[in-house]
N, C-alpha and C. Protein backbone atom coordinates (compact mmCIF):
# COMPACT_ATOMS: atom_id res chain seq x y z
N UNK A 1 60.66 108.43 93.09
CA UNK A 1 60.00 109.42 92.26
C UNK A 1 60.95 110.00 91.22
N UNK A 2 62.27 109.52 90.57
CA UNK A 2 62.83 109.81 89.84
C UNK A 2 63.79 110.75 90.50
N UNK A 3 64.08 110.73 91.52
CA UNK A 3 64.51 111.39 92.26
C UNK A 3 66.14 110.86 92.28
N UNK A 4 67.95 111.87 91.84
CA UNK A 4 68.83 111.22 92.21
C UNK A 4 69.00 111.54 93.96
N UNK A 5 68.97 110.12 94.36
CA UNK A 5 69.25 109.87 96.18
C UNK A 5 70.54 109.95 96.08
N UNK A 6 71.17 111.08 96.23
CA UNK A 6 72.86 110.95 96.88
C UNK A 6 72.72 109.97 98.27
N UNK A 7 73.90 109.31 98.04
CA UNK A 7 74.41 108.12 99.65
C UNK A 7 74.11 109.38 101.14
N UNK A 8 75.29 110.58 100.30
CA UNK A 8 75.01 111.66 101.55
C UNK A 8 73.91 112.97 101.61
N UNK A 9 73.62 112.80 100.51
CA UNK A 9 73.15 114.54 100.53
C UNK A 9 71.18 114.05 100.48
N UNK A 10 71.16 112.89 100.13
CA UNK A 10 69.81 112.42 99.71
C UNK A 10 69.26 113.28 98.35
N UNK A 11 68.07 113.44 98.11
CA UNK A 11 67.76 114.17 97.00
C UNK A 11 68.04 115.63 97.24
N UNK A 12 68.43 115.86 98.34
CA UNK A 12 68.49 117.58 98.21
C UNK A 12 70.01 117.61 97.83
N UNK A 13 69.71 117.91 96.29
CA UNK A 13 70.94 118.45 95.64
C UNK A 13 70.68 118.72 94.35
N UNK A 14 71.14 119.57 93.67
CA UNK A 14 70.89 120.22 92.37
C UNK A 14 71.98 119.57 91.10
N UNK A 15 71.31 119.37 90.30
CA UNK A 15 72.35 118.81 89.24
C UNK A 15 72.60 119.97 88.07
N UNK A 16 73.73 120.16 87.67
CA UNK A 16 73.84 121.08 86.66
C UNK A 16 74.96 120.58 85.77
N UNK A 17 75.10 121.10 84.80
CA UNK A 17 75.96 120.47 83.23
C UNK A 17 77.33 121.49 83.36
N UNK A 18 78.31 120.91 83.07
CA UNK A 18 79.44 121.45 82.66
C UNK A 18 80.32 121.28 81.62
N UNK A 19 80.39 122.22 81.18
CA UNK A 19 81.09 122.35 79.97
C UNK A 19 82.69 121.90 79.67
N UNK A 20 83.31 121.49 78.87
CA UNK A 20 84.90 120.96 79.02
C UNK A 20 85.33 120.73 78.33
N UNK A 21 86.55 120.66 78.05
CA UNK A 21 87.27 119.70 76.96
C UNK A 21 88.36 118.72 77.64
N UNK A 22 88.17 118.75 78.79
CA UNK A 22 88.87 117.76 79.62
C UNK A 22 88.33 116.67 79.20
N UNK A 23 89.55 115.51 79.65
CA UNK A 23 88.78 113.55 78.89
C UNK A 23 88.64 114.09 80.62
N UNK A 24 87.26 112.94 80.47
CA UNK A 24 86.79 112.82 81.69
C UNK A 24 86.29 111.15 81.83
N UNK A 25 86.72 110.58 82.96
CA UNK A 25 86.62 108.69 82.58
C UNK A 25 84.74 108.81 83.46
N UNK A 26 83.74 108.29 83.24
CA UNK A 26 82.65 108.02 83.52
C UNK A 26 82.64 107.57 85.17
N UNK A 27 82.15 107.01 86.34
CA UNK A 27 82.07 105.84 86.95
C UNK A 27 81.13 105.39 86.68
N UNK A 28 80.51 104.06 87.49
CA UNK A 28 79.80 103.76 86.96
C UNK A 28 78.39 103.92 87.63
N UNK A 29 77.18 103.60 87.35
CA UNK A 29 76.25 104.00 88.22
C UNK A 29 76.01 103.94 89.56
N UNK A 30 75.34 104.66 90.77
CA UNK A 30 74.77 104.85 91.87
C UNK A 30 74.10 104.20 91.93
N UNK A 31 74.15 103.13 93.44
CA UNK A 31 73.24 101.88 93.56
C UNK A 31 71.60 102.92 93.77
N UNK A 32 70.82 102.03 93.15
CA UNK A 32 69.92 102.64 94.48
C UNK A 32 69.52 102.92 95.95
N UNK A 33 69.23 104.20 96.24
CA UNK A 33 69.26 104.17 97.68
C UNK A 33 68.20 104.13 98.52
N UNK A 34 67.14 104.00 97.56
CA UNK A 34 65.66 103.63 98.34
C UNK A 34 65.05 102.26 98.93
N UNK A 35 66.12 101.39 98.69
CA UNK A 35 65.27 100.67 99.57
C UNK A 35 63.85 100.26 99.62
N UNK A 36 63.72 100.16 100.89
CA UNK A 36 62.41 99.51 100.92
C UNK A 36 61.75 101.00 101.66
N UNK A 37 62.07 101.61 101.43
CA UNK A 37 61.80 102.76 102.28
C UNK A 37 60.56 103.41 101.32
N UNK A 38 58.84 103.98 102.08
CA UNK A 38 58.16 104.47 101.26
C UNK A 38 57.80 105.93 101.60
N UNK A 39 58.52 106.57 102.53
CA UNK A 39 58.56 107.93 102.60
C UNK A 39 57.91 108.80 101.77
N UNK A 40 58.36 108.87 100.78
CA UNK A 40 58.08 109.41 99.57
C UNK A 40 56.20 109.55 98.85
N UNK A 41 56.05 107.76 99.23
CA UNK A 41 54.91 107.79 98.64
C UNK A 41 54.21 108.16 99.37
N UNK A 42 54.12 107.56 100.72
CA UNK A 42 53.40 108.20 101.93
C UNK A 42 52.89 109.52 101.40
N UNK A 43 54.05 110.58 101.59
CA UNK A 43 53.71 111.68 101.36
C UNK A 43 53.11 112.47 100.04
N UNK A 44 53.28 111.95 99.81
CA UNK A 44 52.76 112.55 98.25
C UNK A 44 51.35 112.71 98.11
N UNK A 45 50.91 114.29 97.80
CA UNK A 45 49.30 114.40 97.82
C UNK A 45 48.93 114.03 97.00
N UNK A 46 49.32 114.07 95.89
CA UNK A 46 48.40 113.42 94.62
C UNK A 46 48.72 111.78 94.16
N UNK A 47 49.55 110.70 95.24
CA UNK A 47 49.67 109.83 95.00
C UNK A 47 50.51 109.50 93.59
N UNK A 48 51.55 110.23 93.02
CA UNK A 48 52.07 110.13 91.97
C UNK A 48 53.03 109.21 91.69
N UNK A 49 53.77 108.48 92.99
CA UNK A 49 54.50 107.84 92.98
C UNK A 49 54.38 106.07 93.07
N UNK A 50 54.34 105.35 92.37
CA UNK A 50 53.96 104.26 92.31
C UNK A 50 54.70 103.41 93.20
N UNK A 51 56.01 103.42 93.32
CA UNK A 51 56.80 102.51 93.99
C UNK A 51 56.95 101.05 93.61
N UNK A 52 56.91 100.60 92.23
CA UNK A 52 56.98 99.07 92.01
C UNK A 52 58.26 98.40 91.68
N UNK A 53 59.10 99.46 91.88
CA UNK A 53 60.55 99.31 91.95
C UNK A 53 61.49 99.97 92.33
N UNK A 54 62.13 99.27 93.77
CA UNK A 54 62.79 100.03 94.45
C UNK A 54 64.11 99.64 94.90
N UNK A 55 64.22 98.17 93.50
CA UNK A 55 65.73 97.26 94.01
C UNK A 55 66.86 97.96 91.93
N UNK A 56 65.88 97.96 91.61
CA UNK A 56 67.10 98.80 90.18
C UNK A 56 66.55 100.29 89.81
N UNK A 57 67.47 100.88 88.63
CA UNK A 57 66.62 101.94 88.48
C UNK A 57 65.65 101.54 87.54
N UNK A 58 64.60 102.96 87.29
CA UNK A 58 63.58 102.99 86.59
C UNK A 58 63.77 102.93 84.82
N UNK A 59 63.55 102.34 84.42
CA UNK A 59 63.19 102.62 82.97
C UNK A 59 62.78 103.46 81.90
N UNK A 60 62.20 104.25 82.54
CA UNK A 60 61.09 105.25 82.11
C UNK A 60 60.41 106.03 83.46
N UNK A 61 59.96 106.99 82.97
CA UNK A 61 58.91 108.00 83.56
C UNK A 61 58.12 106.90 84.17
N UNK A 62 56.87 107.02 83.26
CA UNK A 62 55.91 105.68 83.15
C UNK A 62 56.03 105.12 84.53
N UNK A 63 57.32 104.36 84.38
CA UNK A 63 57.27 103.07 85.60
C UNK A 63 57.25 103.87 86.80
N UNK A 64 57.30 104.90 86.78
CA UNK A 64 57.59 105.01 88.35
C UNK A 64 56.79 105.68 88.69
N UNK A 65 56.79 107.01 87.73
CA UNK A 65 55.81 108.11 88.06
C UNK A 65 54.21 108.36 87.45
N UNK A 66 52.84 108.28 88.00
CA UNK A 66 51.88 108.74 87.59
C UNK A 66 52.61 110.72 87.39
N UNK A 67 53.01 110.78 86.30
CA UNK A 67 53.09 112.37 85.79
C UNK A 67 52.67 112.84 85.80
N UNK A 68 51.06 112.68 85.67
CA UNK A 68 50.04 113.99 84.90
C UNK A 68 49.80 114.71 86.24
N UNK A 69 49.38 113.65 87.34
CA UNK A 69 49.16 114.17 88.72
C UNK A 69 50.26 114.96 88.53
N UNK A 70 51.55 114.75 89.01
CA UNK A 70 52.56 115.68 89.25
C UNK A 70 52.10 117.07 88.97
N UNK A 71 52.34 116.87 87.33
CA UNK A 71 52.51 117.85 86.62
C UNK A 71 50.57 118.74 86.68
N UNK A 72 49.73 118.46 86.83
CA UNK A 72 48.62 119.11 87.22
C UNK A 72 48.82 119.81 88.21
N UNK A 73 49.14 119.19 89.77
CA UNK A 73 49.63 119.96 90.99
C UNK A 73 50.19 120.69 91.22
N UNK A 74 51.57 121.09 90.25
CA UNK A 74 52.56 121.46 90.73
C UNK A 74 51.81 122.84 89.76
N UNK A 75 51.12 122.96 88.64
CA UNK A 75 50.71 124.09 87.95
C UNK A 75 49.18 124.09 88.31
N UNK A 76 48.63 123.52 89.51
CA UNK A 76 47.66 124.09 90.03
C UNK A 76 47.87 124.93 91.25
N UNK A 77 48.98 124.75 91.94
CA UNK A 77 49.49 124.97 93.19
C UNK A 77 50.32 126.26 92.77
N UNK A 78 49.87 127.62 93.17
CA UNK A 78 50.93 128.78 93.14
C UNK A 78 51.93 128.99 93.76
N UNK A 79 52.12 128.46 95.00
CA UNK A 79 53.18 128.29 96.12
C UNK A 79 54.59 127.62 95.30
N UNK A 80 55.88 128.09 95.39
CA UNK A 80 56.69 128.11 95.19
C UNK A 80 57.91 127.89 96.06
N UNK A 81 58.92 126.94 96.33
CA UNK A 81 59.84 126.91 96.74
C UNK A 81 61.25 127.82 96.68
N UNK A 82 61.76 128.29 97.87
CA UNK A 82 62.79 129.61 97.44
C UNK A 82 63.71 128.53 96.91
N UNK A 83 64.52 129.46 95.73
CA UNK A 83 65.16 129.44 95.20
C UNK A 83 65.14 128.39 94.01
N UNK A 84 63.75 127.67 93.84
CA UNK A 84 64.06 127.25 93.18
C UNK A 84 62.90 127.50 92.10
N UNK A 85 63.46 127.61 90.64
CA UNK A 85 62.50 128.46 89.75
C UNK A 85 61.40 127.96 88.72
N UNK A 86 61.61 125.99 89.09
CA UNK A 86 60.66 125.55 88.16
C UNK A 86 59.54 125.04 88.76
N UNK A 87 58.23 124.82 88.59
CA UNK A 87 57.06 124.89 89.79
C UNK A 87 57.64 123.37 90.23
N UNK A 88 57.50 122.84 91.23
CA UNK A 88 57.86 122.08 92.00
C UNK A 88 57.43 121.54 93.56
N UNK A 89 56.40 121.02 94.42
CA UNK A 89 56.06 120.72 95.38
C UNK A 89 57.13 120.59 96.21
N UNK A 90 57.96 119.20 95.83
CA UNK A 90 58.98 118.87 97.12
C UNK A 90 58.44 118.00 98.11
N UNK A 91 57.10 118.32 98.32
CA UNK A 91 56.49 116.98 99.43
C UNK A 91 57.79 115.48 99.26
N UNK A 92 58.42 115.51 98.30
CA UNK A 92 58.58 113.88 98.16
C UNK A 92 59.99 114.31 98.83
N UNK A 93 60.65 115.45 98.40
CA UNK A 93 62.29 115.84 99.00
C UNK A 93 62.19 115.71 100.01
N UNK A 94 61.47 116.74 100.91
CA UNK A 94 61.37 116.73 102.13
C UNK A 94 61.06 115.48 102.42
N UNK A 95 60.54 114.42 102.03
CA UNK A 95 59.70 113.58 103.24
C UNK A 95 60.79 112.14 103.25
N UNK A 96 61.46 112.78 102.09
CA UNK A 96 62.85 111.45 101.91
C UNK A 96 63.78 111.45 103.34
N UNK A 97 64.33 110.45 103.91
CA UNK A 97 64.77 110.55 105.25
C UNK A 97 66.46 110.20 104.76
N UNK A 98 66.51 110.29 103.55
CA UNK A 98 68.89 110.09 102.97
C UNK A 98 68.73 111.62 103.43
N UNK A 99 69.86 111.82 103.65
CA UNK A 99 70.73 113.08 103.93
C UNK A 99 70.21 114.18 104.48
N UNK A 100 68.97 113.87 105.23
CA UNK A 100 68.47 114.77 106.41
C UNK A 100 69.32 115.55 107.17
N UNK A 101 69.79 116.36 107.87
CA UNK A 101 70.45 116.81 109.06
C UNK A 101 69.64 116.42 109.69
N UNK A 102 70.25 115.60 111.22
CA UNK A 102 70.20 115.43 112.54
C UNK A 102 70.63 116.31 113.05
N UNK A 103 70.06 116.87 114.23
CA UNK A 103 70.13 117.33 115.15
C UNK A 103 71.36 116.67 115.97
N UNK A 104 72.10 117.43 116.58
CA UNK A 104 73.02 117.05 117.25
C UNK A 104 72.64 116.28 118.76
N UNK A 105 73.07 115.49 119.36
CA UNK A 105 72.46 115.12 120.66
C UNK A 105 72.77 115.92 121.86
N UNK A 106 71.86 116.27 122.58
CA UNK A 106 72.22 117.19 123.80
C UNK A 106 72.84 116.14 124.85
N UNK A 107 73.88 117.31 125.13
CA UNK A 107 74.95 116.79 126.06
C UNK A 107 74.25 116.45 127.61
N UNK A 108 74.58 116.04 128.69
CA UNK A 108 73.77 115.97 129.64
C UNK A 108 74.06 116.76 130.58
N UNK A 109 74.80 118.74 130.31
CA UNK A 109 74.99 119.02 130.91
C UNK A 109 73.74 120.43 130.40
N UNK A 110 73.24 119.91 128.86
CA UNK A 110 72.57 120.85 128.36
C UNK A 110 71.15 120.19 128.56
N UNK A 111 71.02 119.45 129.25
CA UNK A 111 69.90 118.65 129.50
C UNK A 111 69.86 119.43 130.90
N UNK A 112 70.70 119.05 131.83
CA UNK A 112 70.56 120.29 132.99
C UNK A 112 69.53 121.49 133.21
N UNK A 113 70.76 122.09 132.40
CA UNK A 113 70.15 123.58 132.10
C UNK A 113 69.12 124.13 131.54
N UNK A 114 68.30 123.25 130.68
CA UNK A 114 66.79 123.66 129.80
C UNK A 114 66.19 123.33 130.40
């Protein structure tokens, strides 16, 4: 869904611009990390996400995303995510399974005791 998949953090992460006059050398792009994985579309109420490419990146909006849905939902829907200030669902963040926290595994002495 146009979404950058960090390796670790998955899409939950915020991108912001910084200013500099430092030389700064580029790397080079982030493989994709979706896979064959359809999480995303699954979830998605308004079906916005097409999924017809999930081995390079996208090209365009267009290819990936039905927009208008998006963008209808997200300014039909008053519900708001904390902290974040532009209207936005998230169905697709959340339902992405990169950089989830796991739960730690219970020990078998805490298995005992509950």
């Amino acid at each position: 869904s146009l979404l950058l998949v960090h390796p670790k953090f998955g899409p939950r992460i915020r991108l912001v611009t910084v200013l500099t006059d430092m030389d700064v050398t580029p790397d080079s792009p982030m493989k994709n990390q979706c896979g064959k994985c359809v999480a995303c579309v699954r979830a998605c109420p308004v079906k916005a996400i097409k999924n017809v490419n999930t081995e390079h990146h996208y090209q365009n909006r267009d290819e990936a995303l039905h927009f208008d849905r998006c963008v209808d939902h997200v300014t039909s829907n008053p519900e708001r995510i904390p902290f974040v200030e532009a209207p936005i669902c998230g169905v697709c963040i959340r339902a992405c399974p990169k950089g989830k926290k796991r739960s730690k595994p219970q020990t078998e002495e805490q298995d005992l005791s509950g």
